[in-house]
Protein backbone atom coordinates (compact mmCIF):
# COMPACT_ATOMS: atom_id res chain seq x y z
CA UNK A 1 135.21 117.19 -56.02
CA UNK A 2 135.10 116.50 -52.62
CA UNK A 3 135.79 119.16 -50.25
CA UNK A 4 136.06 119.15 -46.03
CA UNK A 5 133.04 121.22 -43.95
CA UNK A 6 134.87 121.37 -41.13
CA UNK A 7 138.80 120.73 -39.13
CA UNK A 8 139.51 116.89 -38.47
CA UNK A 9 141.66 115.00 -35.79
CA UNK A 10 143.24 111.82 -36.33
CA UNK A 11 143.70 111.74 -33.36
CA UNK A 12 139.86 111.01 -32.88
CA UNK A 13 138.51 109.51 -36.00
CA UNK A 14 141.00 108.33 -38.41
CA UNK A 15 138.73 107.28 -41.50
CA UNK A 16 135.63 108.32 -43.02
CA UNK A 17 133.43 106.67 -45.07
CA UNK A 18 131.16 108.20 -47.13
CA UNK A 19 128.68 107.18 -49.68
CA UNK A 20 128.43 109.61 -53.17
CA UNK A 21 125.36 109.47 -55.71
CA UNK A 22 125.86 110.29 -58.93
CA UNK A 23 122.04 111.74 -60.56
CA UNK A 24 121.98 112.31 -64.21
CA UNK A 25 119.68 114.14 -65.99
CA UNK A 26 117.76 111.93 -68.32
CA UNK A 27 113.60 112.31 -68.41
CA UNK A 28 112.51 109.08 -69.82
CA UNK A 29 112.26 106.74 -68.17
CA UNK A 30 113.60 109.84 -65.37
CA UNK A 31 116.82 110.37 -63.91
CA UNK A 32 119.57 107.74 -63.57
CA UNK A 33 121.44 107.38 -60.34
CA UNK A 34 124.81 105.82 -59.30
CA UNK A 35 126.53 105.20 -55.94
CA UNK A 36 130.33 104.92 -54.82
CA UNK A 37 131.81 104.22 -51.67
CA UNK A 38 134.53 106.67 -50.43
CA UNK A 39 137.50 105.92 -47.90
CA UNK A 40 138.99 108.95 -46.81
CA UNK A 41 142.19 108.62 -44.25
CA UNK A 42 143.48 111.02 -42.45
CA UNK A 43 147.11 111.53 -43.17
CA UNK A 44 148.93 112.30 -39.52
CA UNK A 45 151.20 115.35 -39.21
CA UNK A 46 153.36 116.04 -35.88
CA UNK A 47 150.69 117.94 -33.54
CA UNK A 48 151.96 116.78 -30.58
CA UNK A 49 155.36 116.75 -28.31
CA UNK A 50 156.83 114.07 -26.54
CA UNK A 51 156.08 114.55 -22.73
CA UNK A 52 158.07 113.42 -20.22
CA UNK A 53 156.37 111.20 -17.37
CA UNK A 54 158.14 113.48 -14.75
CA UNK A 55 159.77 116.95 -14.80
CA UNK A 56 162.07 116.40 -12.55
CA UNK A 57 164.09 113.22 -11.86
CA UNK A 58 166.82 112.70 -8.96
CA UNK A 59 169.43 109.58 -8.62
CA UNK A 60 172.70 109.14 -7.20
CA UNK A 61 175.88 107.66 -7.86
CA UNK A 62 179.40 107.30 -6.30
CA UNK A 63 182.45 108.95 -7.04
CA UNK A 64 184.90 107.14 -9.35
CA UNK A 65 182.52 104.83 -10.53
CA UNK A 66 183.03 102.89 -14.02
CA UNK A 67 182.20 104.43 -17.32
CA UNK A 68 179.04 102.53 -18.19
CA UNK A 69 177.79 102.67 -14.61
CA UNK A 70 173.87 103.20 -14.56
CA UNK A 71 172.36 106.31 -13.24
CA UNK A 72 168.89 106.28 -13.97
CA UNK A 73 166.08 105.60 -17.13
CA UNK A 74 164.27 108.63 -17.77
CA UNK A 75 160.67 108.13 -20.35
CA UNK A 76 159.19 110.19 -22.67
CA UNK A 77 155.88 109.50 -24.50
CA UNK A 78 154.32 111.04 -27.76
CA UNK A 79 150.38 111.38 -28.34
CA UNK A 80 150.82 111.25 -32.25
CA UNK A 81 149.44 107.83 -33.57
CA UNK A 82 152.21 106.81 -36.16
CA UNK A 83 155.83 107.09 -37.02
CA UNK A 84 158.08 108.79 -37.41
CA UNK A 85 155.91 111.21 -35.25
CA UNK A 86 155.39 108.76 -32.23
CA UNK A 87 159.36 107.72 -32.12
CA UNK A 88 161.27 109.66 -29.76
CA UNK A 89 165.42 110.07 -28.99
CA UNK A 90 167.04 111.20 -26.14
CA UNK A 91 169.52 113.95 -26.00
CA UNK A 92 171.85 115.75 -23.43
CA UNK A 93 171.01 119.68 -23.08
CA UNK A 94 174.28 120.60 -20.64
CA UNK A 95 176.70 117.82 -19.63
CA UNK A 96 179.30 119.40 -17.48
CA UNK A 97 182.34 118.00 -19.45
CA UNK A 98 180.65 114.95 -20.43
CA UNK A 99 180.69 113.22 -17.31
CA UNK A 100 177.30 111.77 -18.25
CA UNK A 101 175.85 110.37 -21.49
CA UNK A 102 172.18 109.38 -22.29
CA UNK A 103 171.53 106.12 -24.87
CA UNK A 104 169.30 107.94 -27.49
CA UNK A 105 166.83 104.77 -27.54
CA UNK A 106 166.24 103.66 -24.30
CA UNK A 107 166.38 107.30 -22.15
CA UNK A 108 169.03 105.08 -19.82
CA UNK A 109 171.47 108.00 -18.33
CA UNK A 110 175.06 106.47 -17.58
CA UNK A 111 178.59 107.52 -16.50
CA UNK A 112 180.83 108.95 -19.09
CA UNK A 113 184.06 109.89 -17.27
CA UNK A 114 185.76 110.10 -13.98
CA UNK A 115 183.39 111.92 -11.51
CA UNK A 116 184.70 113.45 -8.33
CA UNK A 117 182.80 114.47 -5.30
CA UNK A 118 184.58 118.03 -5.91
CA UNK A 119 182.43 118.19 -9.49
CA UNK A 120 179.07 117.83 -7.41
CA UNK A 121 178.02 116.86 -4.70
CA UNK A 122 174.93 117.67 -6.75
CA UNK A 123 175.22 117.47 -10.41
CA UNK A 124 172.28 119.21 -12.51
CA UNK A 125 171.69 118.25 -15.77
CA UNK A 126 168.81 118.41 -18.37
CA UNK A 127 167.87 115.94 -20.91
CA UNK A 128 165.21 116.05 -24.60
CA UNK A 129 163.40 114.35 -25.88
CA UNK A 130 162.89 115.02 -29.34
CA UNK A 131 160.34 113.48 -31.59
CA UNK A 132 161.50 112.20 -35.24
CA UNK A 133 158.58 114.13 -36.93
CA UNK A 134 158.59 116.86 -39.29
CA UNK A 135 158.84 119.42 -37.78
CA UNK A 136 160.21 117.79 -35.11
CA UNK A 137 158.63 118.37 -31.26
CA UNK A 138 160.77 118.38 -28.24
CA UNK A 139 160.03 117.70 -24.46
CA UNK A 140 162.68 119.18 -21.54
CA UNK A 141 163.20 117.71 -17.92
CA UNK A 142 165.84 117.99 -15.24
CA UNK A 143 167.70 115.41 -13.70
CA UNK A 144 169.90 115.49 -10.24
CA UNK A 145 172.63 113.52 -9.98
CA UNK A 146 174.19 113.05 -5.99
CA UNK A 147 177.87 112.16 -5.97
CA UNK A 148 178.29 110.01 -3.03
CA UNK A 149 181.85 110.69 -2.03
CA UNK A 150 183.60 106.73 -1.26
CA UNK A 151 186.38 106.85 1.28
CA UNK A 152 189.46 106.01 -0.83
CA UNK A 153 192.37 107.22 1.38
CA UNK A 154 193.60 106.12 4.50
CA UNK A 155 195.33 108.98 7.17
CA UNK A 156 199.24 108.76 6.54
CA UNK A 157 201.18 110.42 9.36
CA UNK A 158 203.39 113.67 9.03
CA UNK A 159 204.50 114.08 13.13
CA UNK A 160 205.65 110.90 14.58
CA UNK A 161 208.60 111.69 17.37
CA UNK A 162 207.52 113.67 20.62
CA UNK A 163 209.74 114.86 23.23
CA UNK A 164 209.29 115.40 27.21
CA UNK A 165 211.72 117.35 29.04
CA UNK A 166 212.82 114.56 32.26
CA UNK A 167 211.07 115.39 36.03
CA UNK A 168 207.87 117.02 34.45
CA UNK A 169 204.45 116.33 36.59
CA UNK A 170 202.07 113.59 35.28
CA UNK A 171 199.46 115.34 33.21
CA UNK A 172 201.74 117.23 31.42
CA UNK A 173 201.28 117.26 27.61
CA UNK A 174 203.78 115.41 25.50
CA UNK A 175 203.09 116.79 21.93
CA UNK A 176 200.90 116.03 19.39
CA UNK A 177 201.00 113.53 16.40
CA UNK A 178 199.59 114.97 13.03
CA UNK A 179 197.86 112.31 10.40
CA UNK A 180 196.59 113.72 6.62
CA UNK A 181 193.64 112.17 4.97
CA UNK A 182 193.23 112.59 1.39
CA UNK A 183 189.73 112.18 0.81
CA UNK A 184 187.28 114.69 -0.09
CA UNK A 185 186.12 117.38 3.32
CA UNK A 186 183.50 115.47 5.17
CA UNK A 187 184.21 112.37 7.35
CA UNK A 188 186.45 110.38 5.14
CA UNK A 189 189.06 113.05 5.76
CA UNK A 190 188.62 113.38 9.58
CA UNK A 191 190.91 111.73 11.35
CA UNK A 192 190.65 110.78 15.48
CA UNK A 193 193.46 108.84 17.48
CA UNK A 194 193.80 106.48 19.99
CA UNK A 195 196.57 104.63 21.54
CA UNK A 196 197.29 101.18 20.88
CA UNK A 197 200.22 100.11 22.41
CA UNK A 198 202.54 101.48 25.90
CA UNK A 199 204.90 99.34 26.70
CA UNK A 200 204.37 100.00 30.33
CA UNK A 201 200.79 99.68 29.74
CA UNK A 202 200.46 102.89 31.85
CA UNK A 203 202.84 105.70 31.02
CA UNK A 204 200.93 107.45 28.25
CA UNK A 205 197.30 108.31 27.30
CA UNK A 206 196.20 110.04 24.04
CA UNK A 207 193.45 111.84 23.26
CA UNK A 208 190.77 112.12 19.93
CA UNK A 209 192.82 115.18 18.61
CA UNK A 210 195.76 112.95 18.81
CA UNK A 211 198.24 114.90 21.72
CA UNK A 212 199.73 112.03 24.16
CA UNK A 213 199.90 113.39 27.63
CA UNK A 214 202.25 111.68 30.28
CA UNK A 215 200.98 109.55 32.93
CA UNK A 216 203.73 109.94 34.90
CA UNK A 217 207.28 111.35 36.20
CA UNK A 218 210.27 110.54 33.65
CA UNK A 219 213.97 110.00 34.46
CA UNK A 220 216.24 110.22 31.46
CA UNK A 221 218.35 108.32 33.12
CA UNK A 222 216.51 105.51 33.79
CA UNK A 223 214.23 105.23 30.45
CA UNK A 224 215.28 107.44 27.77
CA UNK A 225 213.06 106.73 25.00
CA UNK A 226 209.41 105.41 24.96
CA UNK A 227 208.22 103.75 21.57
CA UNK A 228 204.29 103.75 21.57
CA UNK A 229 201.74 102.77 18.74
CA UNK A 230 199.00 105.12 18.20
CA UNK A 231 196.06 104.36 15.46
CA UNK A 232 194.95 107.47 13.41
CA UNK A 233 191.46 106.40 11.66
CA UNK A 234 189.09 108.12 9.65
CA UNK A 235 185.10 108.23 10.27
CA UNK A 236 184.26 107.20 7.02
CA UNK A 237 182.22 103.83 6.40
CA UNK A 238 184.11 101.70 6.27
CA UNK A 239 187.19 103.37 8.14
């Protein structure tokens, strides 16, 4: 019977040969002796996690974009020598409504829904790795996810007619035109103005917040109505 002396790591030496004599007990002509050659291997068992190659991984991706859409690859590796101990799948931990999936093979994170800036702008979510040993050995990290929010909406107008009472000094305010923007707070949604068009190439000037103020003296009586074009534009990229 052959028994260990001592605690062994495959990890380090995975086969030992040994040579074992076999003496009997004869006296003439003396003892007899016999050798064999012994193999031993060293079985592997699961002594080691997967480790990720970072603990914390950041990427970005836009608002809206296609399910499929890459994010990033994240990588795990496992000391053990053999399978099943050395193969390793990828999991989701917490996926805020499943916005994100992970392809259990290749550690490639990709869009899984519709994301909106409003779910972000900063996603966090955390991914394992878990090793296919028994019992199995898992690895965590944390990955960041930026929403960059894309400028989708252009301003639509809600106030369009101004009034002036006649005979009021130039310099006097007119009103003040009002354009929405749908788009998520930030500078998609704000809007500036800026006249495009007088017809008397004189009479009006606007300002960034978007109130014309008059130029001039009107007569009713003479001109009664003044159609103008003003531009109401976002600062988002592109406008």
């Amino acid at each position: 019977e052959i028994v260990t002396n001592g605690t062994f790591h495959r990890e380090a030496l995975s086969v030992f040969t040994i040579v074992v004599i076999a003496v009997d007990s004869g006296l003439v002509p003396g003892p007899l002796t016999g050798t064999a050659t012994v193999q031993i291997f060293l079985d592997d068992v699961n002594d080691y996690p997967p480790v990720f190659n970072a603990s914390l991984y950041n990427s970005s991706t836009v608002e809206h974009a296609l399910m499929g859409t890459p994010v990033l690859f994240v990588y795990a590796t496992d000391r053990d020598p053999t399978r099943p101990n050395n193969v390793i799948r990828y999991t989701l931990a917490d996926n805020m409504d499943n916005l994100f999936a992970i392809n259990p093979v290749s550690g490639e994170v990709y869009v899984n829904d519709t994301i909106d800036w409003t779910d972000g702008p900063v996603i966090e979510i955390t991914v394992i790795a878990t090793d296919l040993g028994t019992p199995p050995m898992s690895d965590t990290c944390t990955v960041f996810v930026m929403v960059t929010n894309v400028n989708y909406y252009a301003p639509v107008y809600e106030v369009l007619t101004l009034s002036i009472l006649e005979n009021q000094p130039a310099g006097t305010e007119v009103g003040c035109v009002l354009a929405m923007d749908a788009d998520n707070p930030g500078n998609n949604s704000e809007v500036y103005y800026s006249l495009l068009h007088d017809p008397t190439g004189w009479a009006f000037m606007m300002n960034a917040s978007g109130c014309v103020i008059a130029n001039m003296t009107f007569d009713r009586e003479g001109i009664p109505q003044y159609n103008v074009t003003v531009l109401a534009a976002d600062y988002g990229s592109p406008p």
